[in-house]
Structures are given as C-alpha cells and as structure tokens.
Protein backbone atom coordinates (compact mmCIF):
# COMPACT_ATOMS: atom_id res chain seq x y z
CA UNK A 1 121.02 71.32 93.28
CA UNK A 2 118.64 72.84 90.82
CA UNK A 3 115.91 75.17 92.24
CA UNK A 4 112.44 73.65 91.27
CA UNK A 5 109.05 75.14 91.72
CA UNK A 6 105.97 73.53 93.72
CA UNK A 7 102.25 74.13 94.19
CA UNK A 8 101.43 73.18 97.59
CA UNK A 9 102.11 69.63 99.19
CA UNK A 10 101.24 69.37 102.68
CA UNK A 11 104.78 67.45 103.74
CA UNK A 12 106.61 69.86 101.91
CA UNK A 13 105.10 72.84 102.75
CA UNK A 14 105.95 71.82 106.65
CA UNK A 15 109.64 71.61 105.39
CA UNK A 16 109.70 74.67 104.07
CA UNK A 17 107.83 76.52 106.73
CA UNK A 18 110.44 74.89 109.25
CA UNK A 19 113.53 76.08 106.97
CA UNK A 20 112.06 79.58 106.90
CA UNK A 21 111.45 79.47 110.97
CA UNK A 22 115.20 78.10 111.35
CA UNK A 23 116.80 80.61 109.10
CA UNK A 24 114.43 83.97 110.65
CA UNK A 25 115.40 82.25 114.05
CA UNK A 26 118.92 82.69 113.69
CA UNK A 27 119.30 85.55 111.98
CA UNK A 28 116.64 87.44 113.73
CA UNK A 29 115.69 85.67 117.10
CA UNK A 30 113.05 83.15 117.58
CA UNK A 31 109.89 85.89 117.72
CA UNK A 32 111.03 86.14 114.07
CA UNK A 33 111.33 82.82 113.33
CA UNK A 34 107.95 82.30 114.76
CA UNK A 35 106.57 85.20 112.44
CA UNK A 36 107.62 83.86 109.40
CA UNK A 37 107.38 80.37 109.76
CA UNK A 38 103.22 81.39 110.32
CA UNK A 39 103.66 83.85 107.56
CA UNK A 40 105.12 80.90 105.03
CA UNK A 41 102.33 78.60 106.04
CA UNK A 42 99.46 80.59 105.87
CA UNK A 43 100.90 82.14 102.32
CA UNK A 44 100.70 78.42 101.01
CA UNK A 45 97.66 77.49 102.38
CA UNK A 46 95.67 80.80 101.81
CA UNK A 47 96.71 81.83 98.43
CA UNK A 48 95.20 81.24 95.41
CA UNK A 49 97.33 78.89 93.35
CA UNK A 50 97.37 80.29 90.56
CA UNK A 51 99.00 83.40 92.03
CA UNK A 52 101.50 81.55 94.00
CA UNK A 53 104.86 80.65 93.25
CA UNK A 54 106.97 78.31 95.40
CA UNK A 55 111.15 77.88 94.48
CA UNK A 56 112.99 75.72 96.38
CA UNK A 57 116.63 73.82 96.60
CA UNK A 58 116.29 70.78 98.41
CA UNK A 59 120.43 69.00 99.15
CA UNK A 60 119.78 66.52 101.50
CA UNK A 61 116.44 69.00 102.83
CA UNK A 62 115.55 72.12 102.27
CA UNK A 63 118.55 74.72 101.86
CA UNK A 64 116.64 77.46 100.39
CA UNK A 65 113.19 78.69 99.36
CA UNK A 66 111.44 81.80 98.23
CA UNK A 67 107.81 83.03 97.72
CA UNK A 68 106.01 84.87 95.05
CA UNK A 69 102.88 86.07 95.02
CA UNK A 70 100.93 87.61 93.45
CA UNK A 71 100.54 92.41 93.72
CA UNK A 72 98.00 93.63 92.22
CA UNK A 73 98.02 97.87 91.33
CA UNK A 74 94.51 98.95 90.72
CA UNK A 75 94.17 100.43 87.32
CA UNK A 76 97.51 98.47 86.04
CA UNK A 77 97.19 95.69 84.00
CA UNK A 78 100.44 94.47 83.60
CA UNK A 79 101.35 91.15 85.93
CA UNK A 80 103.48 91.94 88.57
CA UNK A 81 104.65 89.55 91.67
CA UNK A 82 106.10 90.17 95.04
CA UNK A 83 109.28 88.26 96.45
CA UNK A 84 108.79 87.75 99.90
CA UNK A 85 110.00 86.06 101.89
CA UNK A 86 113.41 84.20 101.07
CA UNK A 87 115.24 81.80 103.20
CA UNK A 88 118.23 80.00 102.69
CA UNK A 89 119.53 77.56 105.78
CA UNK A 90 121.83 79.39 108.17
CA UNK A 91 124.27 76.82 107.13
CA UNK A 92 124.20 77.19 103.72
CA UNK A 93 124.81 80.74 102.93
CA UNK A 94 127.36 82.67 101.23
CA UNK A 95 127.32 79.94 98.66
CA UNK A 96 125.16 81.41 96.40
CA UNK A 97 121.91 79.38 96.53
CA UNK A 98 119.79 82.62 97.24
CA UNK A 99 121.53 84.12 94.06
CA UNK A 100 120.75 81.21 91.52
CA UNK A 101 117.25 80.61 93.03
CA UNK A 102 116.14 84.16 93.20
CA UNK A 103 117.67 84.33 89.60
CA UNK A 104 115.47 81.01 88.02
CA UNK A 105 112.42 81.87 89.85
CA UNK A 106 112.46 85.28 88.22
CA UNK A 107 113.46 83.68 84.90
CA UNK A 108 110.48 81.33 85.39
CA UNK A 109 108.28 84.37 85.89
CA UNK A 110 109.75 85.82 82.85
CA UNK A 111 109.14 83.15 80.94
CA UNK A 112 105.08 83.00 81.41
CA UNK A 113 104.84 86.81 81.51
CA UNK A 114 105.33 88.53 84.26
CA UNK A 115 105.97 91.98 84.04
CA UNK A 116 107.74 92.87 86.86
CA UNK A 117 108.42 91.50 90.68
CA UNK A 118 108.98 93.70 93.45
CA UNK A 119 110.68 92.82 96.41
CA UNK A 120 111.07 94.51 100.17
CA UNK A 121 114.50 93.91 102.08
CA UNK A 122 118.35 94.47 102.04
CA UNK A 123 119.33 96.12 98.86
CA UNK A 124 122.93 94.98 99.30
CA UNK A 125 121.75 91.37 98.24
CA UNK A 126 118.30 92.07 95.91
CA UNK A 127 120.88 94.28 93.91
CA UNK A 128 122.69 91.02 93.08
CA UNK A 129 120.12 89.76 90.74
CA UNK A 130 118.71 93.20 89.12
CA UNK A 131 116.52 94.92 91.96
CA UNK A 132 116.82 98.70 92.02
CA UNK A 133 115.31 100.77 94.54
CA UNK A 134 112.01 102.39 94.04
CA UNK A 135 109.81 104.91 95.85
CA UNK A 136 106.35 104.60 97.06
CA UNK A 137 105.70 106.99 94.48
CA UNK A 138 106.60 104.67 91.72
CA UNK A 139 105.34 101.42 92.60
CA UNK A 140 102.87 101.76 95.52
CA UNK A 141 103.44 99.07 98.33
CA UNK A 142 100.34 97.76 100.48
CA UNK A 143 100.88 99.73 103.52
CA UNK A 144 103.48 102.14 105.03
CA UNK A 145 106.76 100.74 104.65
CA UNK A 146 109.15 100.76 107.73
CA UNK A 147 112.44 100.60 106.06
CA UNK A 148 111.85 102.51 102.27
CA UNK A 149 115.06 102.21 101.31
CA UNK A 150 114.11 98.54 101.29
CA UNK A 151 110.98 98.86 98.53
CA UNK A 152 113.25 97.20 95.35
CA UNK A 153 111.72 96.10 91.76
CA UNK A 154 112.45 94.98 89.12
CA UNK A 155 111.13 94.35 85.04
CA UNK A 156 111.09 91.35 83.58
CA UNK A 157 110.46 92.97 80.31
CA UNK A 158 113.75 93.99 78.89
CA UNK A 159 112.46 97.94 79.26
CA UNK A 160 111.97 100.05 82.01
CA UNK A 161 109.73 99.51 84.93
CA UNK A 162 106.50 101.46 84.80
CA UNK A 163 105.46 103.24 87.58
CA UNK A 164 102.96 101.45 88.99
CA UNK A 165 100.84 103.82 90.98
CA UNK A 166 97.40 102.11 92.13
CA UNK A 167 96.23 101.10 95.54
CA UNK A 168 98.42 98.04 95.83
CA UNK A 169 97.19 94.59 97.02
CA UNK A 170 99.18 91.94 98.32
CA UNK A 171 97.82 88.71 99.44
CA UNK A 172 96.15 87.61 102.37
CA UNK A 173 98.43 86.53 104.23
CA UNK A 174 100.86 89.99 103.66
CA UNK A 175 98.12 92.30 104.16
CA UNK A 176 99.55 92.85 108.20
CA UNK A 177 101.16 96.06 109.05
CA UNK A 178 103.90 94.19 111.13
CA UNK A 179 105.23 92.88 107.62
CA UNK A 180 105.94 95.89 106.32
C-alpha cells in the first residue's frame, strides 16, 4: 500500500468521491457525507490541473485519499497548497494510512517546490506530520474561519514559514463560507 498521486480519471474520481462521502458519513452524519462527497467531485472536476493534487491508497479500494490545491496570497510569490479534505475509510483508521499519505504527498510537494501547505482541521492529528498552528494574521485564510484553532501550516522549505498576509484565494470549489 503505497500512496500514489492521480490527475483526474472519471472511474476513479467516483471512488474517491464515494470513500470521502462514506468516511464524512460516519464520522459526521450523512448531511456531511453529502457535503463532501460534492465538495471532492467538484474539486476534481473544476480545478485546474495543474494546481491539483490527488494522493490516494487503494488495498482492495480506496482506503484513503487527500486533496491539494492550490492558495494563492496576493502579493506572495512563493507556492503554497491547501490540504483539504482527507479521508481515510472508517474501517481503516488508526493504522496509520492518513499519517504516511499526508507525509508522501507533502514530500511530493516538496520535491517540485512548494513552499508551504496549509491545512484547516484537528490539530491533534495535522501535528503528527509537522502542522503548527497559525493565526489569520500570519497566513490569511479565504474567509472567516469557524474553528481558528484549526488554521495549521506548514514549510516545506527547511526554514520558517513566512507570514503570508495577502487576500487569500482558494479554489473554486472552497470558495463557500460553509467550508470554513
């Protein structure tokens, strides 16, 4: 079980959409599920692929899968990517397949110079491969964030994360209140 990376496939993409719906489903409730099963389709059919970044772990299906995309800061010209969302079957976690996913995505990001990948959710697990917390004030999200304590980055540089103070963009398919 190696993560590997996709563009867009429309077969797969269904998969992954479904393991995203089953996974917000159960830990969430099924209006969840429902959210981010749309969310993970429209992300892979509505972003440009050249700023979207697909990781998946497929063991007899999909057991896990995260986004990236693409967050632009105006005035900042460094490349920076947000990590939303991430799913790993109901069934499979606690195993660590988030953990070594999350960890060779980011190295993969790394690796054709990305800067530095933000992320919004449960610090407890983000901390687990290198997210700190960060304000609003240091790296700008897209719209008012809900849960702050939840805003996490992280550089990809081997230095210090640079403020990153611009209007943010996110795209299309994030730029909804009710995700944030």
């Amino acid at each position: 079980m190696t993560p590997q990376q996709t563009k867009p496939a429309q077969d797969r993409n269904a998969a992954i959409a479904r393991l995203f719906e089953t996974t917000f489903t159960a830990s969430e409730g099924p209006e969840e599920g429902v959210l981010i099963g749309t969310l993970v389709r429209s992300l892979m059919d509505t972003t440009d692929p050249d700023e979207l970044h697909v990781f998946y772990i497929e063991d007899e299906g999909f057991v896990g899968a995260c986004i990236l995309t693409r967050l632009r800061h105006d005035g900042e010209t460094g490349i920076a990517y947000l990590l939303s969302p991430v799913a790993v079957a109901p069934e499979r976690q606690g195993q660590g397949i988030g953990q070594r996913m999350i960890s060779e995505a980011l190295e993969a990001l790394r690796a054709a110079g990305v800067e530095a990948v933000v992320t919004y959710g449960d610090p407890a697990f983000y901390s687990r491969v290198g997210f700190s917390p960060v304000t609003v004030d240091e790296v700008a999200a897209p719209f008012a964030l809900s849960q702050p304590e939840g805003w996490l980055a992280q550089s990809l540089t081997g230095q210090p994360l640079t403020p990153r103070k611009g209007r943010a963009r996110c795209a299309p398919a994030l730029s909804d209140p009710a995700y944030w």
